[in-house]
N, C-alpha and C. Protein backbone atom coordinates (compact mmCIF):
# COMPACT_ATOMS: atom_id res chain seq x y z
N UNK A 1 -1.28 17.02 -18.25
CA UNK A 1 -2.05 17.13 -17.02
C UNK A 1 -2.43 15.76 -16.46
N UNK A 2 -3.08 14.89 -17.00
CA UNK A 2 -3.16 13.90 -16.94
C UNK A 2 -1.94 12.57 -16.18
N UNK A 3 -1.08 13.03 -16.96
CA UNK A 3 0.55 12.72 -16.17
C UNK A 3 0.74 12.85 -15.12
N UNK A 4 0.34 13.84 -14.57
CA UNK A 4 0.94 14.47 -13.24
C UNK A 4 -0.45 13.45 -12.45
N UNK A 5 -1.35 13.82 -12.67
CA UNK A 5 -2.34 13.17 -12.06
C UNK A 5 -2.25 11.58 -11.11
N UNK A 6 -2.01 10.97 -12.78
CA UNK A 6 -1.64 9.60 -12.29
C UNK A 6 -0.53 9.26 -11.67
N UNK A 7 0.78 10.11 -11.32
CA UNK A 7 1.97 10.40 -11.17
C UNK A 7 1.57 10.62 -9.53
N UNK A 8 0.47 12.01 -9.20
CA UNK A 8 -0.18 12.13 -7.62
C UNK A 8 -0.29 11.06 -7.29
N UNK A 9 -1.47 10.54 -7.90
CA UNK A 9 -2.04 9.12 -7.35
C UNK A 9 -1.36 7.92 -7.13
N UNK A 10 -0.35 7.54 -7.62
CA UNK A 10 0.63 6.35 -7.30
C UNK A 10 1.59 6.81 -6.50
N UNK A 11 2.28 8.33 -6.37
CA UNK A 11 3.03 8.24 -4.89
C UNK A 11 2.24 8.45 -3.99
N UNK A 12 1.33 9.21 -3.90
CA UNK A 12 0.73 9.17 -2.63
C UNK A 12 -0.23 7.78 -2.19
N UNK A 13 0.13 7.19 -2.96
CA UNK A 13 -1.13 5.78 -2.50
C UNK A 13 -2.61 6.05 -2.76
N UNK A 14 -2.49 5.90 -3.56
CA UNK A 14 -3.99 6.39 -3.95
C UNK A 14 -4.85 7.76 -3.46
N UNK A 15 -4.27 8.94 -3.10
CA UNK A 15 -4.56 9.71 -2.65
C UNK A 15 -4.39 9.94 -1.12
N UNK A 16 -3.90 8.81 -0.25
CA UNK A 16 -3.88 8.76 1.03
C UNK A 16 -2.86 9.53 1.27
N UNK A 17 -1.85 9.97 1.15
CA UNK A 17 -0.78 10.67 1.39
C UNK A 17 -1.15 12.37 1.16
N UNK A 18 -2.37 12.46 0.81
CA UNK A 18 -2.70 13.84 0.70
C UNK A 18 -3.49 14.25 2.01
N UNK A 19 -3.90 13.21 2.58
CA UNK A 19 -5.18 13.50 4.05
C UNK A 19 -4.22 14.37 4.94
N UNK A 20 -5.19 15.11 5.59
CA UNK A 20 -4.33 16.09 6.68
C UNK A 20 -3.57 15.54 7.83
N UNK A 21 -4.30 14.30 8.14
CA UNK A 21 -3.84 14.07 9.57
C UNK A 21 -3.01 12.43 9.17
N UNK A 22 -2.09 12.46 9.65
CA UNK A 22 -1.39 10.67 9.68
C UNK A 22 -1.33 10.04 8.03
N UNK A 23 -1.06 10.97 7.09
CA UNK A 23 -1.21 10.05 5.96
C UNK A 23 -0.50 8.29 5.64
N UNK A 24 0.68 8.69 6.59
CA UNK A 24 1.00 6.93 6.54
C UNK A 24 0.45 6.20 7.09
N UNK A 25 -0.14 6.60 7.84
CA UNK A 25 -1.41 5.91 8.61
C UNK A 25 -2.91 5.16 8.02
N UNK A 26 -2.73 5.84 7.03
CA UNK A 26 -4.27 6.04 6.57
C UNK A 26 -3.44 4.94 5.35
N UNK A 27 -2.82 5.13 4.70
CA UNK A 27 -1.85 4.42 3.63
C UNK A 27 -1.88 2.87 4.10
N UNK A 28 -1.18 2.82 5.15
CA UNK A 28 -0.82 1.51 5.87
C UNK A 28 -2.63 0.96 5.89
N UNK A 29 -3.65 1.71 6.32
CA UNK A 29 -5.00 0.97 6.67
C UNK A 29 -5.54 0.66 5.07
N UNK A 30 -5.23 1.67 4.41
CA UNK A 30 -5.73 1.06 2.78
C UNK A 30 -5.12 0.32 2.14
N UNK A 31 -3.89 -0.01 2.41
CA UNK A 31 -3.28 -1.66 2.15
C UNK A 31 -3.66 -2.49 2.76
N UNK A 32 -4.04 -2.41 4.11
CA UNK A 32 -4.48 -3.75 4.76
C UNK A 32 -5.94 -4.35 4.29
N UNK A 33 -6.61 -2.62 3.90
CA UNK A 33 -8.21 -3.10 3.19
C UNK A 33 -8.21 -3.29 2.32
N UNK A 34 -6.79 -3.28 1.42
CA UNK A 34 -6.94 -3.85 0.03
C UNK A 34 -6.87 -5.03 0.10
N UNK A 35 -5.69 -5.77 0.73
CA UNK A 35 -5.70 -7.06 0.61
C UNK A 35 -6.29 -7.96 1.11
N UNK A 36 -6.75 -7.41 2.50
CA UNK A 36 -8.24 -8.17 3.39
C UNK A 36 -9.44 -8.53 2.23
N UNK A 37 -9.38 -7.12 1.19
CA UNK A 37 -10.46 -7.66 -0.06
C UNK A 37 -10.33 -9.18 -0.88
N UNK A 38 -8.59 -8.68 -1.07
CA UNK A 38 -8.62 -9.85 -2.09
C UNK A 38 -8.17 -11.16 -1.46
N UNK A 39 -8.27 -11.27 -0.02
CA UNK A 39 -7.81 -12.46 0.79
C UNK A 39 -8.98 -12.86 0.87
N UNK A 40 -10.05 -12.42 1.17
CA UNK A 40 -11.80 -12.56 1.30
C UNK A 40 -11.64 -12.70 -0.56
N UNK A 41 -11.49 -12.38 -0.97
CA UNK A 41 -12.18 -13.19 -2.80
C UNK A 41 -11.15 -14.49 -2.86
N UNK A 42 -9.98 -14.55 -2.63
CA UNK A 42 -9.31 -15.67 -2.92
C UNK A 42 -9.19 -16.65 -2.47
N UNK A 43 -8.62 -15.90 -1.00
CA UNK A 43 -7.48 -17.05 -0.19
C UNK A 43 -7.89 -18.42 -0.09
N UNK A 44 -8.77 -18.96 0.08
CA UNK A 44 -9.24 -20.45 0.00
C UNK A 44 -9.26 -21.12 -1.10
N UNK A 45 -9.41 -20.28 -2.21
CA UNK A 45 -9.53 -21.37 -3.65
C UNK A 45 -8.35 -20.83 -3.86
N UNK A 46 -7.30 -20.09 -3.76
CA UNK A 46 -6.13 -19.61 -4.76
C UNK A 46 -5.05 -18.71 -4.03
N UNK A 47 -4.61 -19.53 -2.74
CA UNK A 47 -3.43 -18.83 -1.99
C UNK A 47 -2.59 -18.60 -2.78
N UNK A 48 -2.12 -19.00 -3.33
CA UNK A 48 -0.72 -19.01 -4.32
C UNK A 48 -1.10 -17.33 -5.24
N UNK A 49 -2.19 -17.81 -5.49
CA UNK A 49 -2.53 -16.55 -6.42
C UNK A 49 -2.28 -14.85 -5.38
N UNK A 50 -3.02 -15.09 -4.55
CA UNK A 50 -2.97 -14.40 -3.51
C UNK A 50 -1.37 -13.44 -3.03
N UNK A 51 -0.66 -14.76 -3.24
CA UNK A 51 0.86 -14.68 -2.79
C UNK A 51 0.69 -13.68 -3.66
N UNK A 52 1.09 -13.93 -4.94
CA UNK A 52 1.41 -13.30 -6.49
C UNK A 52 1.43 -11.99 -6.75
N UNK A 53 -0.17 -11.70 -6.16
CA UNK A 53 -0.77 -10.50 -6.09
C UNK A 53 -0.11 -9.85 -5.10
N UNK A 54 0.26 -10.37 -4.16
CA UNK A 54 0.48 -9.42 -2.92
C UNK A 54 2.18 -8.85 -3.49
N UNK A 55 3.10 -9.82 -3.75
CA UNK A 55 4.62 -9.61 -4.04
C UNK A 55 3.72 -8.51 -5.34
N UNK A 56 3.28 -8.78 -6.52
CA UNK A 56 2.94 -7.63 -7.75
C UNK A 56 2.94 -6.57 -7.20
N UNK A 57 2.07 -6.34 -5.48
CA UNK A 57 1.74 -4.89 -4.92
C UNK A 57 2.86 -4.48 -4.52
N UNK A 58 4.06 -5.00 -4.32
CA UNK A 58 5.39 -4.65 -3.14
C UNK A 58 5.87 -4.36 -4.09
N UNK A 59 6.24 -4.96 -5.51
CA UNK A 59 7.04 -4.16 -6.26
C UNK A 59 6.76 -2.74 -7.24
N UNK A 60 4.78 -3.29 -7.85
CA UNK A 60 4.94 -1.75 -7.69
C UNK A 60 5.00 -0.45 -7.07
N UNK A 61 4.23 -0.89 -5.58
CA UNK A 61 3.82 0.49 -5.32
C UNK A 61 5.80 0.63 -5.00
N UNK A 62 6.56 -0.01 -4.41
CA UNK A 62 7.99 -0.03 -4.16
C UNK A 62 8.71 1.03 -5.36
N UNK A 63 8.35 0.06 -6.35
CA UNK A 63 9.07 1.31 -8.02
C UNK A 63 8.58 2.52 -7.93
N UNK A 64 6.93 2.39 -7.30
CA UNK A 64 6.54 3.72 -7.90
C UNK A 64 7.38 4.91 -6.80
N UNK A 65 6.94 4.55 -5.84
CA UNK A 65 8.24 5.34 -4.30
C UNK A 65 9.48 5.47 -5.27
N UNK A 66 10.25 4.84 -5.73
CA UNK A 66 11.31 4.74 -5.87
C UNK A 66 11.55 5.96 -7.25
N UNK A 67 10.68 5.63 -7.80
CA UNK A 67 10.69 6.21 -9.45
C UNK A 67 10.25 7.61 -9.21
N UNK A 68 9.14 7.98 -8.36
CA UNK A 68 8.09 9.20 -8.68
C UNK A 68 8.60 9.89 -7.39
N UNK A 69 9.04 9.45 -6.12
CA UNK A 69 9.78 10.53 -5.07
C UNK A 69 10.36 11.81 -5.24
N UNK A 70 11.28 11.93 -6.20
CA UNK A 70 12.48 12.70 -6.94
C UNK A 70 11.11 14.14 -7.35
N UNK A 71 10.14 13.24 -8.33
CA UNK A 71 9.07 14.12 -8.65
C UNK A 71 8.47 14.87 -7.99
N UNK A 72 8.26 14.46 -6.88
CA UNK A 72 7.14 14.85 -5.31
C UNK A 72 7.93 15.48 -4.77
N UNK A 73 9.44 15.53 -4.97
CA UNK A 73 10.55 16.42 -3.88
C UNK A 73 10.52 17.76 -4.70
N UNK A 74 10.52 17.57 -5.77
CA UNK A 74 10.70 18.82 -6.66
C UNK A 74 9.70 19.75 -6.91
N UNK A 75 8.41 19.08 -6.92
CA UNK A 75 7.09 19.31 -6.66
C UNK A 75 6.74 20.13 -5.40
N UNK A 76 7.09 19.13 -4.04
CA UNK A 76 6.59 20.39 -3.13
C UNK A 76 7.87 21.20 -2.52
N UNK A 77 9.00 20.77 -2.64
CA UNK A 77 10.28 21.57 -2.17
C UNK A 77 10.96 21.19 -0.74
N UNK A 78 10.52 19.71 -0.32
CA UNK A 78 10.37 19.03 0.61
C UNK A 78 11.51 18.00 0.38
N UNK A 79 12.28 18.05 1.66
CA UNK A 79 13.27 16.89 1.02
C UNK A 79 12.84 15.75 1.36
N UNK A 80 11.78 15.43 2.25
CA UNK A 80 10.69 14.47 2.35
C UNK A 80 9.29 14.79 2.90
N UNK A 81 8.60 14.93 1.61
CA UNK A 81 7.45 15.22 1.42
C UNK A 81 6.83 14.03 2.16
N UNK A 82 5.79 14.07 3.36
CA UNK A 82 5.00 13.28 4.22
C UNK A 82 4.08 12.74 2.69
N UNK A 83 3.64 13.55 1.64
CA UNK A 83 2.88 12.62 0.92
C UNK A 83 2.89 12.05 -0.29
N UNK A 84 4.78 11.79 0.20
CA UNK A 84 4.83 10.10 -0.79
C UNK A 84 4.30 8.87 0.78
N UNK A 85 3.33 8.26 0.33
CA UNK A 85 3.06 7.01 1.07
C UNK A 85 2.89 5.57 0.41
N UNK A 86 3.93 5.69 -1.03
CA UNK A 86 3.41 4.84 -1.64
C UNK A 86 4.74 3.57 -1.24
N UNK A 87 5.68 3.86 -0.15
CA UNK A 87 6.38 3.39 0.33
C UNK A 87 5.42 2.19 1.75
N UNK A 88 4.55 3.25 2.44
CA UNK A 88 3.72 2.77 3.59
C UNK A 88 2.77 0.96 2.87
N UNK A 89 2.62 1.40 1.60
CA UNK A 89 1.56 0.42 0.56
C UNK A 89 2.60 -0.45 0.68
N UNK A 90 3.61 -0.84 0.04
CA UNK A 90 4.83 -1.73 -0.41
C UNK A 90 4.86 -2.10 0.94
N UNK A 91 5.40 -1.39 2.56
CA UNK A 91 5.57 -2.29 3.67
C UNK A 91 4.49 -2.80 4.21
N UNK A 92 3.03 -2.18 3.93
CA UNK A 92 2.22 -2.72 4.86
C UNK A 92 2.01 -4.62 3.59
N UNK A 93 2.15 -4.63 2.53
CA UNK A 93 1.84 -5.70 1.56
C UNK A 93 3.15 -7.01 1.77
N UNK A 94 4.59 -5.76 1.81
CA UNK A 94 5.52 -7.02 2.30
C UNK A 94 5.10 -7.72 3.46
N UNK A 95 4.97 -7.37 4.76
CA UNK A 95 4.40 -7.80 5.51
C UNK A 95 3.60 -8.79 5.64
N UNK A 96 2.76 -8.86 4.76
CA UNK A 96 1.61 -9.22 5.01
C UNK A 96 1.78 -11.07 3.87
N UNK A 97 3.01 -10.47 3.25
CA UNK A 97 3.10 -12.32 2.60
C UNK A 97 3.66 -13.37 3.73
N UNK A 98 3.77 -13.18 4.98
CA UNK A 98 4.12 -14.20 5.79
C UNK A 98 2.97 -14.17 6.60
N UNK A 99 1.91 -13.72 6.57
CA UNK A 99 0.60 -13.96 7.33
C UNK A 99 0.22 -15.17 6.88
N UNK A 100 -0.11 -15.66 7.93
CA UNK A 100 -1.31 -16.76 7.90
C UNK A 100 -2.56 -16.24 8.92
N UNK A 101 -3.65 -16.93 8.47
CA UNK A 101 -5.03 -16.42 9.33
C UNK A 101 -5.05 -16.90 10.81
N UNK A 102 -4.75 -15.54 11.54
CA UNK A 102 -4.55 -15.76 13.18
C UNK A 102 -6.03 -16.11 13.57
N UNK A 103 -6.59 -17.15 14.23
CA UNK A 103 -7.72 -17.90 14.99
C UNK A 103 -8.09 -18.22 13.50
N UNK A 104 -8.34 -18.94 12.17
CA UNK A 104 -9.24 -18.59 11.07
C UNK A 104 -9.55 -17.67 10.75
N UNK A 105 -9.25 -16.40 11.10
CA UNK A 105 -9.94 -15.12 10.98
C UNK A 105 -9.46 -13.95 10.21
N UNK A 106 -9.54 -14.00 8.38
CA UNK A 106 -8.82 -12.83 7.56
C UNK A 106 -8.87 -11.50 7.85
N UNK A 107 -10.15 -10.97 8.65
CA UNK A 107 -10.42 -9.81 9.06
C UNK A 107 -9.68 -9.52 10.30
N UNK A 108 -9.55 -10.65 11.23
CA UNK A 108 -8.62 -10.31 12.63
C UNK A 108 -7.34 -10.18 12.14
N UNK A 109 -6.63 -10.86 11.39
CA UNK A 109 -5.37 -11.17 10.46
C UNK A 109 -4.56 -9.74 10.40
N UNK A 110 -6.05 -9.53 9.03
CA UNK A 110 -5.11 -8.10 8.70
C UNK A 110 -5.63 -7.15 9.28
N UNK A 111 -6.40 -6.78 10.47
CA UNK A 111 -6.43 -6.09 11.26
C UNK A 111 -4.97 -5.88 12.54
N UNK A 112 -4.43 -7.15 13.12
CA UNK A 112 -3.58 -7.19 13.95
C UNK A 112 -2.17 -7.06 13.16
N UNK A 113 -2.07 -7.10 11.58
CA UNK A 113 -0.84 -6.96 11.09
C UNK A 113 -0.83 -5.56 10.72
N UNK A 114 -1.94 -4.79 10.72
CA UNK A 114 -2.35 -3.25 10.28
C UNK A 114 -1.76 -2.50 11.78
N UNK A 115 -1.89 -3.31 13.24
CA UNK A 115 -1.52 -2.49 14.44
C UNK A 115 0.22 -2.95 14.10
């Protein structure tokens, strides 16, 4: 039980792929608030680190799409189930390693790379 659980939770993006309305939507905004977090804890003392973290997020949530899809197809009987979004996580994070802070501003940043 447990399996399946953590299995939900990494294709759908942390649960975002389960919301009723726009789940890639909602996917794409909780990547941008993830890394807006850790751009606000890092980016000034430890871009590089930053980088690191962000490519770590593209390849897993990427594997996990890649690995756990097959699961989620069989699961709901969908030959594309709207809630794998753990694909939406991986593009909104690729993306986001060629940002630099538009005006100084991490919050405008990944707000305008989130539209």
């Amino acid at each position: 039980m447990k399996s399946a659980w953590v299995k939900l939770c990494l294709v759908t993006g942390f649960g975002s792929g389960l919301l009723p309305f726009a789940p890639g939507t909602w996917a794409s905004a909780l990547a941008a608030g993830l890394w807006l977090a850790a751009a606000m804890a890092m980016h000034a003392s430890h871009p590089l680190l930053l980088q690191f973290l962000t490519v770590g997020g593209v390849v897993l949530a990427g594997a996990a799409c890649v690995a756990l899809s097959p699961w989620m197809i069989r699961r709901t009987g969908q030959a594309d189930p709207g809630q794998v979004t753990a694909d939406e996580l991986a593009g909104q994070w690729l993306a986001m390693l060629w940002v630099q802070p538009f005006l100084g501003s991490l919050p405008l940043t990944a707000a305008v790379q989130f539209v």
